[in-house]
N, C-alpha and C. Protein backbone atom coordinates (compact mmCIF):
# COMPACT_ATOMS: atom_id res chain seq x y z
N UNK A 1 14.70 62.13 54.02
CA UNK A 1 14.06 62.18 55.33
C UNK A 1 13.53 63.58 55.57
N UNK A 2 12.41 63.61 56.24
CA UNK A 2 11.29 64.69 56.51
C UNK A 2 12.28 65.63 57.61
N UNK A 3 12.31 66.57 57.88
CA UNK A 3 13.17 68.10 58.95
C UNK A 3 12.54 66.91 60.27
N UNK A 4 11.23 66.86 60.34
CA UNK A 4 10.45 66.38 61.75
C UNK A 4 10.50 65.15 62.31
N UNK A 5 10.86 63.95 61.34
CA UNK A 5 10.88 62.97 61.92
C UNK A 5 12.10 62.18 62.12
N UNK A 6 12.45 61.59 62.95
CA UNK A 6 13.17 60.78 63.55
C UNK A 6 13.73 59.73 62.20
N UNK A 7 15.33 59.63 62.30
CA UNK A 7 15.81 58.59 61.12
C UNK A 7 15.21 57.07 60.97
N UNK A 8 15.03 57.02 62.37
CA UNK A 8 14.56 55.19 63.28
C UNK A 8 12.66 55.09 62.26
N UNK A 9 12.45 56.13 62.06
CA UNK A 9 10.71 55.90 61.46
C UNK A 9 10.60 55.55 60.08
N UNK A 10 9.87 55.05 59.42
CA UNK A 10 9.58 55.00 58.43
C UNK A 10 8.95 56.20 57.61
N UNK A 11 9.36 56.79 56.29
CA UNK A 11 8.37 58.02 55.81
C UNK A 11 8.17 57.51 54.40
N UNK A 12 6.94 57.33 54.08
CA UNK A 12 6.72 56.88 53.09
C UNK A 12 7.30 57.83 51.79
N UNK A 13 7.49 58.93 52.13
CA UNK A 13 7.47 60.09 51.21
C UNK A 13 8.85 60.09 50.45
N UNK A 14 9.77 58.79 51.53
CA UNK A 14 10.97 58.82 51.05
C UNK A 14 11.72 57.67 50.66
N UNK A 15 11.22 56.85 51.53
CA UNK A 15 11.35 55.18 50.79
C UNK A 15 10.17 54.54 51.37
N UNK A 16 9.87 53.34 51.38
CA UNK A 16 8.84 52.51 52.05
C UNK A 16 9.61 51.73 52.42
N UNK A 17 10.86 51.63 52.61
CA UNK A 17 11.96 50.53 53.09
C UNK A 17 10.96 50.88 54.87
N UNK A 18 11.15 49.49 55.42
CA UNK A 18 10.36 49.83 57.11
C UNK A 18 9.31 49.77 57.25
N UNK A 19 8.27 49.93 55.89
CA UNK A 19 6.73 49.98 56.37
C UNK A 19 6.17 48.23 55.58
N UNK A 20 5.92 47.73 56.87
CA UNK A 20 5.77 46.10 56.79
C UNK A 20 3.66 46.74 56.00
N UNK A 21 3.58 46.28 55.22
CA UNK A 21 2.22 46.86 54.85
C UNK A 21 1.21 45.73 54.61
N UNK A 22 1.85 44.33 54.57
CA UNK A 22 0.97 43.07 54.75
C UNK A 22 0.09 43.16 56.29
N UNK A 23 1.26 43.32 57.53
CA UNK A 23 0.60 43.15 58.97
C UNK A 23 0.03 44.49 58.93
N UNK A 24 0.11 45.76 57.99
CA UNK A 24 -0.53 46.97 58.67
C UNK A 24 -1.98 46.57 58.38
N UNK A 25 -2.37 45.88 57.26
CA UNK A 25 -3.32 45.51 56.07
C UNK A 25 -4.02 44.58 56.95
N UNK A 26 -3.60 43.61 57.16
CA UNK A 26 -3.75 42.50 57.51
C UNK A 26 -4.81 42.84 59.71
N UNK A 27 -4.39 43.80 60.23
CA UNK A 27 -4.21 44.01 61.52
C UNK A 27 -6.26 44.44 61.05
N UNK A 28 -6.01 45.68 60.41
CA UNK A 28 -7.37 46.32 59.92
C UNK A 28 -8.15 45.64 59.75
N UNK A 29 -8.07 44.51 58.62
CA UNK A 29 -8.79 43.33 58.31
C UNK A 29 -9.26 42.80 59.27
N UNK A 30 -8.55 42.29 60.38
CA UNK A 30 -8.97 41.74 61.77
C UNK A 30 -9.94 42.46 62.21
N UNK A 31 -9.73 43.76 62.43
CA UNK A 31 -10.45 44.60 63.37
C UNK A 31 -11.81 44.08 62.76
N UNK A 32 -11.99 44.58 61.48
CA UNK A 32 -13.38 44.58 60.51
C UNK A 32 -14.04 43.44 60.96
N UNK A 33 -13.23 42.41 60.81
CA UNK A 33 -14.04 41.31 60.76
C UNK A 33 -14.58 40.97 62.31
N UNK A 34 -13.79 41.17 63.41
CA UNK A 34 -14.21 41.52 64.52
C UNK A 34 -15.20 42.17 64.46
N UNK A 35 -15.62 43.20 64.51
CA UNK A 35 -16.28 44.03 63.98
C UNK A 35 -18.00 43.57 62.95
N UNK A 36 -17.80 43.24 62.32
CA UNK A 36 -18.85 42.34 61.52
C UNK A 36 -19.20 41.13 61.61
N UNK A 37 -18.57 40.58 62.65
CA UNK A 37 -19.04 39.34 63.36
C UNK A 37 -20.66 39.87 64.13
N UNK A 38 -20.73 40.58 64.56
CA UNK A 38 -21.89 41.30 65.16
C UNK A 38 -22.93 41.38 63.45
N UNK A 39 -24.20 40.56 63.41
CA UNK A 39 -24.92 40.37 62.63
C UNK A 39 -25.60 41.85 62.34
N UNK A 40 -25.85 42.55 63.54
CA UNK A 40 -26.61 43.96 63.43
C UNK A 40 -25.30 44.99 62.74
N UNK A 41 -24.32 44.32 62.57
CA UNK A 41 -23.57 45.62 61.68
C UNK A 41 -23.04 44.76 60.63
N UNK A 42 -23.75 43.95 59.57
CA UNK A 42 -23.49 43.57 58.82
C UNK A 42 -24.33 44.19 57.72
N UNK A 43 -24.10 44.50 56.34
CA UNK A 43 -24.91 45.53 55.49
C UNK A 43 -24.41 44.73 54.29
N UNK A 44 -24.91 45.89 53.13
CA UNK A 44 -24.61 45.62 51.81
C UNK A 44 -22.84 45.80 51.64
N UNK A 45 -22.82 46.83 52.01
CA UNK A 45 -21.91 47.26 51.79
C UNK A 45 -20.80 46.77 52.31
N UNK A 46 -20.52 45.69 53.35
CA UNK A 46 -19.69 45.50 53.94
C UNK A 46 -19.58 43.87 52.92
N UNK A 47 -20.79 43.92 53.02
CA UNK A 47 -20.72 42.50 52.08
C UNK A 47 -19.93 42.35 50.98
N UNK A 48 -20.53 43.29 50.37
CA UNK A 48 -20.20 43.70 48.59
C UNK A 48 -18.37 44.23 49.31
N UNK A 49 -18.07 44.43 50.53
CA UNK A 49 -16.15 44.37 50.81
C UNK A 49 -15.70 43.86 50.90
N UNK A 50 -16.25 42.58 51.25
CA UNK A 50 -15.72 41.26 51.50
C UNK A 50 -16.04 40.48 50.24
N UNK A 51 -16.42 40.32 48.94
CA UNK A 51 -16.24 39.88 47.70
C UNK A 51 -15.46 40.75 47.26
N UNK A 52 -15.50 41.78 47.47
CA UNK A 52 -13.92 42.77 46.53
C UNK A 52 -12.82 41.77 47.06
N UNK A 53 -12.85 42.22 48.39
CA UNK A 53 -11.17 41.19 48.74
C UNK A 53 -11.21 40.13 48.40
N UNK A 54 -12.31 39.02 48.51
CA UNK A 54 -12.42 37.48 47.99
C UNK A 54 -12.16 37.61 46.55
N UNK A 55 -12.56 38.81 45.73
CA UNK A 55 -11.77 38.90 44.78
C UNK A 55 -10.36 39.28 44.43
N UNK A 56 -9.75 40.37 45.34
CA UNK A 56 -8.61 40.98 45.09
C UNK A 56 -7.54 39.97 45.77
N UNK A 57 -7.97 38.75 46.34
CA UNK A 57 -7.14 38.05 46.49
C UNK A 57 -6.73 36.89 45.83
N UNK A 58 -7.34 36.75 44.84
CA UNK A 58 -7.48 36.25 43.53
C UNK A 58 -6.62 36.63 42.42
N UNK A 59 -6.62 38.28 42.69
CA UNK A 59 -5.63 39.14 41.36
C UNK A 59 -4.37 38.39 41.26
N UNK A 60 -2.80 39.06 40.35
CA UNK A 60 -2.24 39.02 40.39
C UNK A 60 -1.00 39.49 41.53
N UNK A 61 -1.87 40.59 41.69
CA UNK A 61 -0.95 41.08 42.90
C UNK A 61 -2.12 41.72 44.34
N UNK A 62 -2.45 40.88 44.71
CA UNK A 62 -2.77 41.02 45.76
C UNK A 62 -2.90 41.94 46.93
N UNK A 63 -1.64 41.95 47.18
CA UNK A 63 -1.29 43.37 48.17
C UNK A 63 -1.69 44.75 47.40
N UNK A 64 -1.32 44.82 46.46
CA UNK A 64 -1.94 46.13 45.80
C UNK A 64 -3.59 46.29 45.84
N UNK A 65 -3.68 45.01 45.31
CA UNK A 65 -5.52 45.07 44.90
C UNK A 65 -6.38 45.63 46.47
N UNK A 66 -5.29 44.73 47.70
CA UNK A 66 -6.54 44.70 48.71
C UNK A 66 -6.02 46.00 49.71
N UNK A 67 -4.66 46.77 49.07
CA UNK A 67 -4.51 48.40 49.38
C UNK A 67 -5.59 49.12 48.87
N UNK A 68 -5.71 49.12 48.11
CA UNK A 68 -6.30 50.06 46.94
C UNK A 68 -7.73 50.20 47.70
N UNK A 69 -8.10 49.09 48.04
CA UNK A 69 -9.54 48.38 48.05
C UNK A 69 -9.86 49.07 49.94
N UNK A 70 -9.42 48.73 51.00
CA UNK A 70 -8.74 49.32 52.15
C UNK A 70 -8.66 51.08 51.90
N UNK A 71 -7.97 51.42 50.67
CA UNK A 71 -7.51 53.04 50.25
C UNK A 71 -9.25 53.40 50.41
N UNK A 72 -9.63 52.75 49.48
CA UNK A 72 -11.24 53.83 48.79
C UNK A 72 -12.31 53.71 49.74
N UNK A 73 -12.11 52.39 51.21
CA UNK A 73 -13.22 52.45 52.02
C UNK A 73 -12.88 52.97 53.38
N UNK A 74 -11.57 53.93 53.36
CA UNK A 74 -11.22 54.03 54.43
C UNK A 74 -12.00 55.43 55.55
N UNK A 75 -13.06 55.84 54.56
CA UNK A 75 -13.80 56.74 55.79
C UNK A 75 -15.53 55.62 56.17
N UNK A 76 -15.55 54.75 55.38
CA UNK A 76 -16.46 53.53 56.16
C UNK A 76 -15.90 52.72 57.25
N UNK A 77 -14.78 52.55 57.06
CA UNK A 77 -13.60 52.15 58.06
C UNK A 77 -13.63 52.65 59.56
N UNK A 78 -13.55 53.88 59.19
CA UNK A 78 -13.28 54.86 60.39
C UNK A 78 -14.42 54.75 60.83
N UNK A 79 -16.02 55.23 60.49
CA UNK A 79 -17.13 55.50 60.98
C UNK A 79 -17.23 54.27 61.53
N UNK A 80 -17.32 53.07 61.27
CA UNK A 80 -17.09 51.83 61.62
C UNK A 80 -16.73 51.58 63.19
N UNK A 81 -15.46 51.60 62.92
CA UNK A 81 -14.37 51.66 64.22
C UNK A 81 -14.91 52.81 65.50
N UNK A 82 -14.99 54.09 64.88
CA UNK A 82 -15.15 54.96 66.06
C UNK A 82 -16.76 55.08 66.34
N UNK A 83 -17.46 54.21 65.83
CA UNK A 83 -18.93 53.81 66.39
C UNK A 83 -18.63 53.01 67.45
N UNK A 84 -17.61 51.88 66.98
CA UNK A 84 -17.65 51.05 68.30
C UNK A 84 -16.60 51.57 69.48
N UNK A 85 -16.42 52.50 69.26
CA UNK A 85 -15.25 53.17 70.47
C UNK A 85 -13.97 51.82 69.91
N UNK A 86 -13.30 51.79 69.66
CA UNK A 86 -12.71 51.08 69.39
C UNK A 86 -11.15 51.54 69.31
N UNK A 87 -10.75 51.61 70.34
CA UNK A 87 -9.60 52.46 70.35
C UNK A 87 -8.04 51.93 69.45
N UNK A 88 -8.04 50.22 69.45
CA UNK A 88 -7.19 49.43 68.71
C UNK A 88 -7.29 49.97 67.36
N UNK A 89 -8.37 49.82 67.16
CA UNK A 89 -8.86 49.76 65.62
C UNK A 89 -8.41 51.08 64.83
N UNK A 90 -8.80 51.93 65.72
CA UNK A 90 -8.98 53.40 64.94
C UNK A 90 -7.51 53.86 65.19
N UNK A 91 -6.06 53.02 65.97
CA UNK A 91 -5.00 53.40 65.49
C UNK A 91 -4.07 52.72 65.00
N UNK A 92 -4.79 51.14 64.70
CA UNK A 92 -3.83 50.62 63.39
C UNK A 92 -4.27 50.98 61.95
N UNK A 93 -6.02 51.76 61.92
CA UNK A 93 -6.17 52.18 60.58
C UNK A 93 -5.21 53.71 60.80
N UNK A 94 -5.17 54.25 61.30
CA UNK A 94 -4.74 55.32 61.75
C UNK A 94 -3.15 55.34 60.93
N UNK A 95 -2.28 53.97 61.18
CA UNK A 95 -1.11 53.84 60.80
C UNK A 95 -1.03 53.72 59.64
N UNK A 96 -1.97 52.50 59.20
CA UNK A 96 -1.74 52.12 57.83
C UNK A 96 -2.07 53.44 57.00
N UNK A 97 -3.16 54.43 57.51
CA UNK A 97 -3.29 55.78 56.45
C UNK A 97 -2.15 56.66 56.45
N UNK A 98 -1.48 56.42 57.35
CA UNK A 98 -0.10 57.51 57.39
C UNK A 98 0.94 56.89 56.95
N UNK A 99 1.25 55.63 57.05
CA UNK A 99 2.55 54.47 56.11
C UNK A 99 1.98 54.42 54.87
N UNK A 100 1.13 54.49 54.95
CA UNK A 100 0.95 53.21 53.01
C UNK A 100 0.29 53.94 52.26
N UNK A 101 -1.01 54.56 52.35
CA UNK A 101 -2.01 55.52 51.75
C UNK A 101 -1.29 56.73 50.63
């Protein structure tokens, strides 16, 4: 356990016992797709994110694939979210980058 944080928290740095990382994963996902329901913020790129996961949910291990995948787009993420003022959004990605990342 970290000098600063509280025993009751989760620190990844020391176990991941506590950090539920399906609903952290899973919460983000929502937002996005919320989010890209709006046709004027739909792109290549968001496209070509949503066949990664339609693929990475396919893999063997799943949760890893669609971390990883979440890991490498997470400053499209953000620009994303804090375009739309989106105050939910920008602090369950907020969590999942400080638990799981």
């Amino acid at each position: 356990m970290t000098q600063d944080r509280p025993a009751s928290q989760p620190d990844r740095y020391v176990s991941f016992r506590g950090i539920d990382f399906e609903t952290n994963m899973a919460r983000v996902l929502a937002h996005l797709e919320r989010r890209l329901a709006d046709p004027g913020r739909d792109n290549a790129l968001w496209q070509r994110f949503r066949q990664r996961l339609a693929d990475a949910d396919r893999a063997d291990n799943p949760m890893t694939d669609r971390l990883l995948l979440l890991h490498a787009h997470v400053y499209y993420l953000s620009e994303l979210f804090e375009d739309a003022e989106d105050e939910a959004a920008i602090a369950d990605l907020a969590r999942l980058e400080r638990e799981c990342f």
